[in-house]
PDB file of N, CA and C in Angstrom:
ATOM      1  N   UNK A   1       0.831  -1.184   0.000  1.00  0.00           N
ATOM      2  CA  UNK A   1       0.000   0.000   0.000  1.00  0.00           C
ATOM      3  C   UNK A   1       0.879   1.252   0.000  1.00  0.00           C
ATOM      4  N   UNK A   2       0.323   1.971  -1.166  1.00  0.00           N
ATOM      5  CA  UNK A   2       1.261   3.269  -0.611  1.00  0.00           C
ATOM      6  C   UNK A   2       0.896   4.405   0.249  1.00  0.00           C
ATOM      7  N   UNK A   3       2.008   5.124   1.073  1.00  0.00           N
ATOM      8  CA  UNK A   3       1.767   6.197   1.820  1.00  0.00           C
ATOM      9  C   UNK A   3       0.890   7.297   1.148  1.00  0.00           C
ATOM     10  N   UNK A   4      -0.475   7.374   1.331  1.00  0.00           N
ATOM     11  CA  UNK A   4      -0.841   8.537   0.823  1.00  0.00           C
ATOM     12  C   UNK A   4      -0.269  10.138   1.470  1.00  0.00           C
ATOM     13  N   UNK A   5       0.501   9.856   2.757  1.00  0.00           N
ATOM     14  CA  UNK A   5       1.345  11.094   3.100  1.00  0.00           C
ATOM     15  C   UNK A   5       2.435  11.395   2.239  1.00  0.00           C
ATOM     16  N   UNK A   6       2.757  12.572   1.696  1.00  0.00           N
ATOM     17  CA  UNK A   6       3.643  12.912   0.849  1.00  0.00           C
ATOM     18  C   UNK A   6       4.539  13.528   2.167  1.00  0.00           C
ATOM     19  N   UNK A   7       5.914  13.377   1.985  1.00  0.00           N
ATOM     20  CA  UNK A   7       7.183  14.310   2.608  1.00  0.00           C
ATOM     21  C   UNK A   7       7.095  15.396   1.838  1.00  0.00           C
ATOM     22  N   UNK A   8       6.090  17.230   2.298  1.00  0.00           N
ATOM     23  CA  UNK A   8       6.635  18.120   1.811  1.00  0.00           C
ATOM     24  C   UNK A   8       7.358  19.097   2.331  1.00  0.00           C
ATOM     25  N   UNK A   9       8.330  18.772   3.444  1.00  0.00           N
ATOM     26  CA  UNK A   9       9.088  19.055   3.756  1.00  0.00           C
ATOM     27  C   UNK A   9      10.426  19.889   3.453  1.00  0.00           C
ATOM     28  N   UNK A  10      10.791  21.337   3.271  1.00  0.00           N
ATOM     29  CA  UNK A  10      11.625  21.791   2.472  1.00  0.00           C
ATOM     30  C   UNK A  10      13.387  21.345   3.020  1.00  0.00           C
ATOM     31  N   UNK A  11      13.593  21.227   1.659  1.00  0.00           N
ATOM     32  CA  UNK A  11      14.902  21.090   2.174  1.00  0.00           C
ATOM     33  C   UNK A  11      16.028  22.243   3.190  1.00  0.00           C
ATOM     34  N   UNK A  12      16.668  21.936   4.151  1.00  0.00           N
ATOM     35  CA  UNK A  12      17.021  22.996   5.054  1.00  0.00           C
ATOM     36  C   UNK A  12      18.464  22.952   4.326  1.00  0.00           C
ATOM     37  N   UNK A  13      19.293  24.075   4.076  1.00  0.00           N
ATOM     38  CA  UNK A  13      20.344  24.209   3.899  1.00  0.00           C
ATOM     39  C   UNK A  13      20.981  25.119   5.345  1.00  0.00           C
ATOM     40  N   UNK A  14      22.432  24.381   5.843  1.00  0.00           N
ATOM     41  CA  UNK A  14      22.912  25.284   6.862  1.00  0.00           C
ATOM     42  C   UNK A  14      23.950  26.461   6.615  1.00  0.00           C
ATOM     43  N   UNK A  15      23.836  25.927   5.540  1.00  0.00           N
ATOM     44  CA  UNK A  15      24.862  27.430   4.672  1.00  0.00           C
ATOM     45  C   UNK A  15      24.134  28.585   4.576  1.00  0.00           C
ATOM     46  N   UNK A  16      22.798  28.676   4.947  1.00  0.00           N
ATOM     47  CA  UNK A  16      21.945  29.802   4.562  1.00  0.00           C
ATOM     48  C   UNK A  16      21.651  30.233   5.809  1.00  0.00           C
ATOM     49  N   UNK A  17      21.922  31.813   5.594  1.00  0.00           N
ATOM     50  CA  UNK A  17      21.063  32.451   7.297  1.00  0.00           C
ATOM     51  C   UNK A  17      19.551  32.691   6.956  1.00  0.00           C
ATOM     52  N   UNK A  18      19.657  32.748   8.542  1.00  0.00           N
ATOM     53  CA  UNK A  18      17.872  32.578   8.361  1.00  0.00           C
ATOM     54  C   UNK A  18      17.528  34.004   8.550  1.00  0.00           C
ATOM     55  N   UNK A  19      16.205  34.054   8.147  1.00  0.00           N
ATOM     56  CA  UNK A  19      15.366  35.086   7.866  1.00  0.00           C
ATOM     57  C   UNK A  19      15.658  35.828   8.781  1.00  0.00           C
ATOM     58  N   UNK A  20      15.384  35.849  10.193  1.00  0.00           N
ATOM     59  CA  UNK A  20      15.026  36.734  10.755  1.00  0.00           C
ATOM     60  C   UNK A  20      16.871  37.367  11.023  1.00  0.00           C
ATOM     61  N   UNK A  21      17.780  36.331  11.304  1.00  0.00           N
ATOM     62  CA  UNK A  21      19.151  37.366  11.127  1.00  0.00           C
ATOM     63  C   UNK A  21      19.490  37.648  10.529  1.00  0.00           C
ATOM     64  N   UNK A  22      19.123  37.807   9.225  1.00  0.00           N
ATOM     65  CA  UNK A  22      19.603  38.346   8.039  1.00  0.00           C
ATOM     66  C   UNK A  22      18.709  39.941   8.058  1.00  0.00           C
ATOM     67  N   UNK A  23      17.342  39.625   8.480  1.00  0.00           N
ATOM     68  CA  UNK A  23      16.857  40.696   8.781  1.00  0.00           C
ATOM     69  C   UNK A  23      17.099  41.968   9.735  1.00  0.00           C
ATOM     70  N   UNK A  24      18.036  41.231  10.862  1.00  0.00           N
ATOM     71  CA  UNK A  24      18.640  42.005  12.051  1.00  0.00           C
ATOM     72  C   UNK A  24      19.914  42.693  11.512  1.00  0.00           C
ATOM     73  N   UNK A  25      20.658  41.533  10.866  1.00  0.00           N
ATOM     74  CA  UNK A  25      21.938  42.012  10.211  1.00  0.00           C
ATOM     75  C   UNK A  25      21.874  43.618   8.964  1.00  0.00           C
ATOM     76  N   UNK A  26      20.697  43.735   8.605  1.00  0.00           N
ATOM     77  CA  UNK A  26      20.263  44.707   7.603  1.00  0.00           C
ATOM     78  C   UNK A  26      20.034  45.634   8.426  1.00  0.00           C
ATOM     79  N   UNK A  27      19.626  45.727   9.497  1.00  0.00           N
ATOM     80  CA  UNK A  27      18.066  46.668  10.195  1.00  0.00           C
ATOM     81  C   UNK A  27      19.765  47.196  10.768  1.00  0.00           C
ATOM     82  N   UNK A  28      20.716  46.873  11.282  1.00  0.00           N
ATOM     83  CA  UNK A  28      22.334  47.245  11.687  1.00  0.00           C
ATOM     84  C   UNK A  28      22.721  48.044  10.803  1.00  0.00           C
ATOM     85  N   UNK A  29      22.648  48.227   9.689  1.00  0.00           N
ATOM     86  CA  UNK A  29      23.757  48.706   9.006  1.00  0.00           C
ATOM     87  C   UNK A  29      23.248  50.495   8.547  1.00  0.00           C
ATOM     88  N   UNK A  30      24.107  50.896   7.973  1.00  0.00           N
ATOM     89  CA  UNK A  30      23.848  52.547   7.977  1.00  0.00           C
ATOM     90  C   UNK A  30      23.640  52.674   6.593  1.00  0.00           C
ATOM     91  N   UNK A  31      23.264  53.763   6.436  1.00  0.00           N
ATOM     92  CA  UNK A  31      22.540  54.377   4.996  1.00  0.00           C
ATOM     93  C   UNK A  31      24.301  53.974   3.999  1.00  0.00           C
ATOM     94  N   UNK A  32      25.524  54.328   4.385  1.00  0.00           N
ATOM     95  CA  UNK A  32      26.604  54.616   3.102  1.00  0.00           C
ATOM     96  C   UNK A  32      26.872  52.668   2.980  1.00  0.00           C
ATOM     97  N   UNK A  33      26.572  52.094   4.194  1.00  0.00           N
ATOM     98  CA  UNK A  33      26.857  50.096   3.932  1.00  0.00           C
ATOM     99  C   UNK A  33      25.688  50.009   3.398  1.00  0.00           C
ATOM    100  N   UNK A  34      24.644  50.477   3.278  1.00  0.00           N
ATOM    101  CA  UNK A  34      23.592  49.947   2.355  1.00  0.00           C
ATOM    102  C   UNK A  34      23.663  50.320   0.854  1.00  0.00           C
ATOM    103  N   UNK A  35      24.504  51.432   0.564  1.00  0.00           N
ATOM    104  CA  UNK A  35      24.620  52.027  -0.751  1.00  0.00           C
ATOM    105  C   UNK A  35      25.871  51.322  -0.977  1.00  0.00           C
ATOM    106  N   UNK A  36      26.757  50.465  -0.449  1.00  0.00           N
ATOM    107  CA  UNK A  36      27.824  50.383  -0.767  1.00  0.00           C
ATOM    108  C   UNK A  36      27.386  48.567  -1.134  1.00  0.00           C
ATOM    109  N   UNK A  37      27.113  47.884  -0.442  1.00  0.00           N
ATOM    110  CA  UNK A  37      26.335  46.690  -0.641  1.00  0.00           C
ATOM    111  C   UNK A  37      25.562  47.065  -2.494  1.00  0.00           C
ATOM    112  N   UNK A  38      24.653  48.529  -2.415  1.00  0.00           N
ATOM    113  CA  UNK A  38      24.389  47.877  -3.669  1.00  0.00           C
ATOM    114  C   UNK A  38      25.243  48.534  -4.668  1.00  0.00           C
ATOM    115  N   UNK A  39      26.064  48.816  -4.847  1.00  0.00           N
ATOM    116  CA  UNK A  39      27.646  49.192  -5.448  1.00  0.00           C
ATOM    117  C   UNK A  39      27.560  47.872  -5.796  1.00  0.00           C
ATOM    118  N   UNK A  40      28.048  47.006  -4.788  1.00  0.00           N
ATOM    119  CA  UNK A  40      29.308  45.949  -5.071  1.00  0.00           C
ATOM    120  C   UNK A  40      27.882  45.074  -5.715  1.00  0.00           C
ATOM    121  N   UNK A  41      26.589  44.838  -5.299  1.00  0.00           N
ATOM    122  CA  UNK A  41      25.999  43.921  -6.142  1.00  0.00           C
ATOM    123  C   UNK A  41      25.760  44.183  -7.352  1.00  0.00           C
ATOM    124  N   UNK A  42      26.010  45.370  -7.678  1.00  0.00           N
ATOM    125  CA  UNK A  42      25.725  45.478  -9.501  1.00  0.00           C
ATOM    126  C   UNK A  42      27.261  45.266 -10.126  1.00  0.00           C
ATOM    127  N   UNK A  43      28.096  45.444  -9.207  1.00  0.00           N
ATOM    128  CA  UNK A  43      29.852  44.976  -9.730  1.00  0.00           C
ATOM    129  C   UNK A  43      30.909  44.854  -8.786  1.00  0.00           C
ATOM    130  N   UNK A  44      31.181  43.602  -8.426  1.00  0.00           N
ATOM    131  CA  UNK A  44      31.540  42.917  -7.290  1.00  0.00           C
ATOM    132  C   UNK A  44      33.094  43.625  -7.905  1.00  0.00           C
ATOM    133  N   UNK A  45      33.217  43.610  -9.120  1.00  0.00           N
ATOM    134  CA  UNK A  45      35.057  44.107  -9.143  1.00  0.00           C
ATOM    135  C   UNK A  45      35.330  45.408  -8.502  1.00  0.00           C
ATOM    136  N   UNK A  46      34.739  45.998  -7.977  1.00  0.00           N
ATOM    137  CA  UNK A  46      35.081  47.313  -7.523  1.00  0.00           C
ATOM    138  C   UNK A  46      35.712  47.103  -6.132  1.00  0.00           C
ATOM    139  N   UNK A  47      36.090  45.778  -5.533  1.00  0.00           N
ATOM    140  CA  UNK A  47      36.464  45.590  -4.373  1.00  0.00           C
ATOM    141  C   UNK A  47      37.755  45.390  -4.952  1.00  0.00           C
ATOM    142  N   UNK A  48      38.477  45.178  -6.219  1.00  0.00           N
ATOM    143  CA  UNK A  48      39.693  44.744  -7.334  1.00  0.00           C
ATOM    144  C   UNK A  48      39.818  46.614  -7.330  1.00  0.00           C
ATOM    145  N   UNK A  49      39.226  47.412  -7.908  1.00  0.00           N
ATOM    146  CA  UNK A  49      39.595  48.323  -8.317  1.00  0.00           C
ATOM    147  C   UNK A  49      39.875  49.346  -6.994  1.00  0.00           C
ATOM    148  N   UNK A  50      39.686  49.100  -5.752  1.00  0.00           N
ATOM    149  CA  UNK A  50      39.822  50.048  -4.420  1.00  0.00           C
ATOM    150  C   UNK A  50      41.057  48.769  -3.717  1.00  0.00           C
ATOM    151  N   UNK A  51      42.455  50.284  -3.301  1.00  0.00           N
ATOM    152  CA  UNK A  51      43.256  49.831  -2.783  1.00  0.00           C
ATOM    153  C   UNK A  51      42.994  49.729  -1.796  1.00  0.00           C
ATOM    154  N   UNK A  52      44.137  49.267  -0.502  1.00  0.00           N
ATOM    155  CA  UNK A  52      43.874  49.639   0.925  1.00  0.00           C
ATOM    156  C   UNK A  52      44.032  50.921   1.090  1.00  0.00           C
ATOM    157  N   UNK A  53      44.451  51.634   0.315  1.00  0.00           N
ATOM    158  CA  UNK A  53      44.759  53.298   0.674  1.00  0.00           C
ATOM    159  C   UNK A  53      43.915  54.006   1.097  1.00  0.00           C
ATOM    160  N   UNK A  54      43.150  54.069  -0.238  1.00  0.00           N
ATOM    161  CA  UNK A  54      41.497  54.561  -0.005  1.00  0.00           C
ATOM    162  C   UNK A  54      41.246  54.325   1.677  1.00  0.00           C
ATOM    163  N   UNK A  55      41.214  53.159   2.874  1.00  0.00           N
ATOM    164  CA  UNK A  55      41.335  53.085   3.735  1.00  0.00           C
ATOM    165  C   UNK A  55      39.340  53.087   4.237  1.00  0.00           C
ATOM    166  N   UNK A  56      38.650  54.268   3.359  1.00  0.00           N
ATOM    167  CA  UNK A  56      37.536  53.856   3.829  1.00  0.00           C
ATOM    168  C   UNK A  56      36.504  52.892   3.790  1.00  0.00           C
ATOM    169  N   UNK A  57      36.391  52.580   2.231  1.00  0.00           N
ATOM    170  CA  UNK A  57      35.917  51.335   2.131  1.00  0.00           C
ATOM    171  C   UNK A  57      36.001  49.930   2.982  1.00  0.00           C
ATOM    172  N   UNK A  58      37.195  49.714   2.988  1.00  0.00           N
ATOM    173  CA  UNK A  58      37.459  48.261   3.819  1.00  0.00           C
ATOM    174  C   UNK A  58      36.643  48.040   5.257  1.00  0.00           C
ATOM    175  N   UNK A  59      37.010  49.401   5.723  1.00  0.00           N
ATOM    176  CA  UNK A  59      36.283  49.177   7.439  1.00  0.00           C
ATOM    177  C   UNK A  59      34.666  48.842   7.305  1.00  0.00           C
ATOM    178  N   UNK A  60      34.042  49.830   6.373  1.00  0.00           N
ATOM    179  CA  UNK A  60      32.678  49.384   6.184  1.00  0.00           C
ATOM    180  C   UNK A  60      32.525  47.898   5.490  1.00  0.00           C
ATOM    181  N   UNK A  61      33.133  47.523   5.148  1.00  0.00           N
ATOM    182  CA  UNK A  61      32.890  46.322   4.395  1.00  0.00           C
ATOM    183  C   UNK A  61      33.404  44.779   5.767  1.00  0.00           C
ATOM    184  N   UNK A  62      34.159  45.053   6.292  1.00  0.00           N
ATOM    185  CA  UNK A  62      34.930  44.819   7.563  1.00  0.00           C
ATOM    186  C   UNK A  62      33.227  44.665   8.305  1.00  0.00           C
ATOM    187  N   UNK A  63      32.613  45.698   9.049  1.00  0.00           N
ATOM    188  CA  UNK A  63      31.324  45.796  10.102  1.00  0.00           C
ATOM    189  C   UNK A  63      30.209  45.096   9.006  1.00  0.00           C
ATOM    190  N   UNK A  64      30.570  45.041   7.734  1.00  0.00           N
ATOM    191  CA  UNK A  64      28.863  44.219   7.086  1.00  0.00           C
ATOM    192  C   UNK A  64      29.073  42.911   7.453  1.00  0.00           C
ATOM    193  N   UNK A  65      30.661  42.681   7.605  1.00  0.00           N
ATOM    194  CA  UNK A  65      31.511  40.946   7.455  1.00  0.00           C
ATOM    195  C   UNK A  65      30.863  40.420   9.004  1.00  0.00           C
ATOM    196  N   UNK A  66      30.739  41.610  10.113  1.00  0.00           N
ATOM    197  CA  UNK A  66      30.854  41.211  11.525  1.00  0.00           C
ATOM    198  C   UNK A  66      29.404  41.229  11.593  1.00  0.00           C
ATOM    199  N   UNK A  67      28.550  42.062  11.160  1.00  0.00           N
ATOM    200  CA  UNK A  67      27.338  42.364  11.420  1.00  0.00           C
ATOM    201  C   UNK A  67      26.506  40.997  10.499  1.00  0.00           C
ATOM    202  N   UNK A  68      26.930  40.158   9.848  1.00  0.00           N
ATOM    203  CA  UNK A  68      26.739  39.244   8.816  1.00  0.00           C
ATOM    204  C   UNK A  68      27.447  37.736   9.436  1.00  0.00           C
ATOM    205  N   UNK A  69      27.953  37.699  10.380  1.00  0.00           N
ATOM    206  CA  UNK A  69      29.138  36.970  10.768  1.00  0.00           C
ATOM    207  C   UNK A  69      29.529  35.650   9.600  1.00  0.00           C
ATOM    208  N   UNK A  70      30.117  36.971   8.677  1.00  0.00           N
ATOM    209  CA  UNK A  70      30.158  35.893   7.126  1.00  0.00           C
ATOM    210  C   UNK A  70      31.349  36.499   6.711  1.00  0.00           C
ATOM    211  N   UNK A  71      32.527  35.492   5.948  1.00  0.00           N
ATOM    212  CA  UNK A  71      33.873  35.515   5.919  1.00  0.00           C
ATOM    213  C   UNK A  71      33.577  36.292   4.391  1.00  0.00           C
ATOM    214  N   UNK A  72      33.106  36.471   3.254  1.00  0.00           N
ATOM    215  CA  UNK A  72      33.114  37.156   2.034  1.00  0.00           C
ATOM    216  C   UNK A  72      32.049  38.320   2.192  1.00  0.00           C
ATOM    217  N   UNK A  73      31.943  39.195   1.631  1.00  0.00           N
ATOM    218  CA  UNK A  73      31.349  39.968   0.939  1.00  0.00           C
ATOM    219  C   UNK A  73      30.216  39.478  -0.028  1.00  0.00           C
ATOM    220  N   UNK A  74      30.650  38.605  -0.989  1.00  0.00           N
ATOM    221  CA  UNK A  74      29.661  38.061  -1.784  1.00  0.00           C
ATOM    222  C   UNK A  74      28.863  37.042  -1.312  1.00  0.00           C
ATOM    223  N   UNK A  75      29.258  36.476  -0.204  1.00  0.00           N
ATOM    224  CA  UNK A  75      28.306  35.793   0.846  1.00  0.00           C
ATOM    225  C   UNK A  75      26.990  36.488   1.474  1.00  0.00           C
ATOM    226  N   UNK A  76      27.570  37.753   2.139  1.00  0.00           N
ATOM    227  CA  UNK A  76      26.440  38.925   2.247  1.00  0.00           C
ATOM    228  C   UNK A  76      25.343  39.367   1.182  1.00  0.00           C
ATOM    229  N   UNK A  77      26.169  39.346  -0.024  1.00  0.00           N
ATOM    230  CA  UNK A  77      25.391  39.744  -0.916  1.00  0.00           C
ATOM    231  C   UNK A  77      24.296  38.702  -1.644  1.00  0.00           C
ATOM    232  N   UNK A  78      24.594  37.263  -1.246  1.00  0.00           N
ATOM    233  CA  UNK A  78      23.916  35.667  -1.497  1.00  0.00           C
ATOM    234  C   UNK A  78      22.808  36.199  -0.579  1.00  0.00           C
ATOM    235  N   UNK A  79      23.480  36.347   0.524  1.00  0.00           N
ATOM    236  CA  UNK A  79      22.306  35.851   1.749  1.00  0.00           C
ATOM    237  C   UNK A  79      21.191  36.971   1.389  1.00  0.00           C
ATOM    238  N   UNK A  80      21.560  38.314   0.778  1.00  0.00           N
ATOM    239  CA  UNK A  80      20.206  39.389   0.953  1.00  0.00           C
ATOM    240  C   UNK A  80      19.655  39.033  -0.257  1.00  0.00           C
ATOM    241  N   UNK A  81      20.360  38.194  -1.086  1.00  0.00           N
ATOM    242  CA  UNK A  81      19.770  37.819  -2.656  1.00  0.00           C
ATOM    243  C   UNK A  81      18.719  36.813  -2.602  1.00  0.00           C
ATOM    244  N   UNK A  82      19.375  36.346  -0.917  1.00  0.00           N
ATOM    245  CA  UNK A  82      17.913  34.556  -1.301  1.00  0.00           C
ATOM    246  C   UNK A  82      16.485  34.975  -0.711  1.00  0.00           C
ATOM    247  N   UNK A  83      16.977  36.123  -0.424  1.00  0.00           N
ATOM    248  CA  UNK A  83      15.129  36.502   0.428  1.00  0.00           C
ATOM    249  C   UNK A  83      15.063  37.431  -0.681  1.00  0.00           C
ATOM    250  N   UNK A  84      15.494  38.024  -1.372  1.00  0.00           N
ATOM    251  CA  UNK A  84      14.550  38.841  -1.910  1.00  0.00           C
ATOM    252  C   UNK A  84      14.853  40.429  -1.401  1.00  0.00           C
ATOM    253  N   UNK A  85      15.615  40.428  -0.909  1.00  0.00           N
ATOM    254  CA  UNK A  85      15.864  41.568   0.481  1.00  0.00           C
ATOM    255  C   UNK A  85      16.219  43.203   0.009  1.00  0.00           C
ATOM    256  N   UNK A  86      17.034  42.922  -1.400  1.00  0.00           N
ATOM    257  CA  UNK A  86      17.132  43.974  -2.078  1.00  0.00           C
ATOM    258  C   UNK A  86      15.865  44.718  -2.636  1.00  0.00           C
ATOM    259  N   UNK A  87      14.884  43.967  -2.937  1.00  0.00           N
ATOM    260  CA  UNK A  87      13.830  44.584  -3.995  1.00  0.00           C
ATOM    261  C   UNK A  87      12.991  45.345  -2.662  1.00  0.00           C
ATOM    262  N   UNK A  88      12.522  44.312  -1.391  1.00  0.00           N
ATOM    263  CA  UNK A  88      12.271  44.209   0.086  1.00  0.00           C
ATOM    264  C   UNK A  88      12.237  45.870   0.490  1.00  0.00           C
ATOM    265  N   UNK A  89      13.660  46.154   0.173  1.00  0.00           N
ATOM    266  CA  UNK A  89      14.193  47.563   1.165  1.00  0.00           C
ATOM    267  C   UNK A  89      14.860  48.205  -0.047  1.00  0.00           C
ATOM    268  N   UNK A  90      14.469  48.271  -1.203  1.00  0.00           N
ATOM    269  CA  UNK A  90      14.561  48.887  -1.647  1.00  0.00           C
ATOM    270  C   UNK A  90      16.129  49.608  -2.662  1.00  0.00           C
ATOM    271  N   UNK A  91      16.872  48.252  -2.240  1.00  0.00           N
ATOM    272  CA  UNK A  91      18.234  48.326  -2.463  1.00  0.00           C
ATOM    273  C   UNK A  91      18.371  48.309  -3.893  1.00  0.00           C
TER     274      UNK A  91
END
Protein backbone atom coordinates (compact mmCIF):
# COMPACT_ATOMS: atom_id res chain seq x y z
CA UNK A 1 0.00 0.00 0.00
CA UNK A 2 1.26 3.27 -0.61
CA UNK A 3 1.77 6.20 1.82
CA UNK A 4 -0.84 8.54 0.82
CA UNK A 5 1.34 11.09 3.10
CA UNK A 6 3.64 12.91 0.85
CA UNK A 7 7.18 14.31 2.61
CA UNK A 8 6.64 18.12 1.81
CA UNK A 9 9.09 19.05 3.76
CA UNK A 10 11.62 21.79 2.47
CA UNK A 11 14.90 21.09 2.17
CA UNK A 12 17.02 23.00 5.05
CA UNK A 13 20.34 24.21 3.90
CA UNK A 14 22.91 25.28 6.86
CA UNK A 15 24.86 27.43 4.67
CA UNK A 16 21.94 29.80 4.56
CA UNK A 17 21.06 32.45 7.30
CA UNK A 18 17.87 32.58 8.36
CA UNK A 19 15.37 35.09 7.87
CA UNK A 20 15.03 36.73 10.75
CA UNK A 21 19.15 37.37 11.13
CA UNK A 22 19.60 38.35 8.04
CA UNK A 23 16.86 40.70 8.78
CA UNK A 24 18.64 42.00 12.05
CA UNK A 25 21.94 42.01 10.21
CA UNK A 26 20.26 44.71 7.60
CA UNK A 27 18.07 46.67 10.19
CA UNK A 28 22.33 47.24 11.69
CA UNK A 29 23.76 48.71 9.01
CA UNK A 30 23.85 52.55 7.98
CA UNK A 31 22.54 54.38 5.00
CA UNK A 32 26.60 54.62 3.10
CA UNK A 33 26.86 50.10 3.93
CA UNK A 34 23.59 49.95 2.35
CA UNK A 35 24.62 52.03 -0.75
CA UNK A 36 27.82 50.38 -0.77
CA UNK A 37 26.34 46.69 -0.64
CA UNK A 38 24.39 47.88 -3.67
CA UNK A 39 27.65 49.19 -5.45
CA UNK A 40 29.31 45.95 -5.07
CA UNK A 41 26.00 43.92 -6.14
CA UNK A 42 25.72 45.48 -9.50
CA UNK A 43 29.85 44.98 -9.73
CA UNK A 44 31.54 42.92 -7.29
CA UNK A 45 35.06 44.11 -9.14
CA UNK A 46 35.08 47.31 -7.52
CA UNK A 47 36.46 45.59 -4.37
CA UNK A 48 39.69 44.74 -7.33
CA UNK A 49 39.59 48.32 -8.32
CA UNK A 50 39.82 50.05 -4.42
CA UNK A 51 43.26 49.83 -2.78
CA UNK A 52 43.87 49.64 0.92
CA UNK A 53 44.76 53.30 0.67
CA UNK A 54 41.50 54.56 -0.01
CA UNK A 55 41.34 53.09 3.74
CA UNK A 56 37.54 53.86 3.83
CA UNK A 57 35.92 51.34 2.13
CA UNK A 58 37.46 48.26 3.82
CA UNK A 59 36.28 49.18 7.44
CA UNK A 60 32.68 49.38 6.18
CA UNK A 61 32.89 46.32 4.39
CA UNK A 62 34.93 44.82 7.56
CA UNK A 63 31.32 45.80 10.10
CA UNK A 64 28.86 44.22 7.09
CA UNK A 65 31.51 40.95 7.46
CA UNK A 66 30.85 41.21 11.52
CA UNK A 67 27.34 42.36 11.42
CA UNK A 68 26.74 39.24 8.82
CA UNK A 69 29.14 36.97 10.77
CA UNK A 70 30.16 35.89 7.13
CA UNK A 71 33.87 35.52 5.92
CA UNK A 72 33.11 37.16 2.03
CA UNK A 73 31.35 39.97 0.94
CA UNK A 74 29.66 38.06 -1.78
CA UNK A 75 28.31 35.79 0.85
CA UNK A 76 26.44 38.93 2.25
CA UNK A 77 25.39 39.74 -0.92
CA UNK A 78 23.92 35.67 -1.50
CA UNK A 79 22.31 35.85 1.75
CA UNK A 80 20.21 39.39 0.95
CA UNK A 81 19.77 37.82 -2.66
CA UNK A 82 17.91 34.56 -1.30
CA UNK A 83 15.13 36.50 0.43
CA UNK A 84 14.55 38.84 -1.91
CA UNK A 85 15.86 41.57 0.48
CA UNK A 86 17.13 43.97 -2.08
CA UNK A 87 13.83 44.58 -3.99
CA UNK A 88 12.27 44.21 0.09
CA UNK A 89 14.19 47.56 1.17
CA UNK A 90 14.56 48.89 -1.65
CA UNK A 91 18.23 48.33 -2.46
Amino acid sequence: MKNRYEDVSLDYKAERLSLMYTLHAISRLSKDEIELLKALRRDITLLDKCNEESGEIFPKIRKILSQFNLSSIEEVIDAVENYNLFELYNF
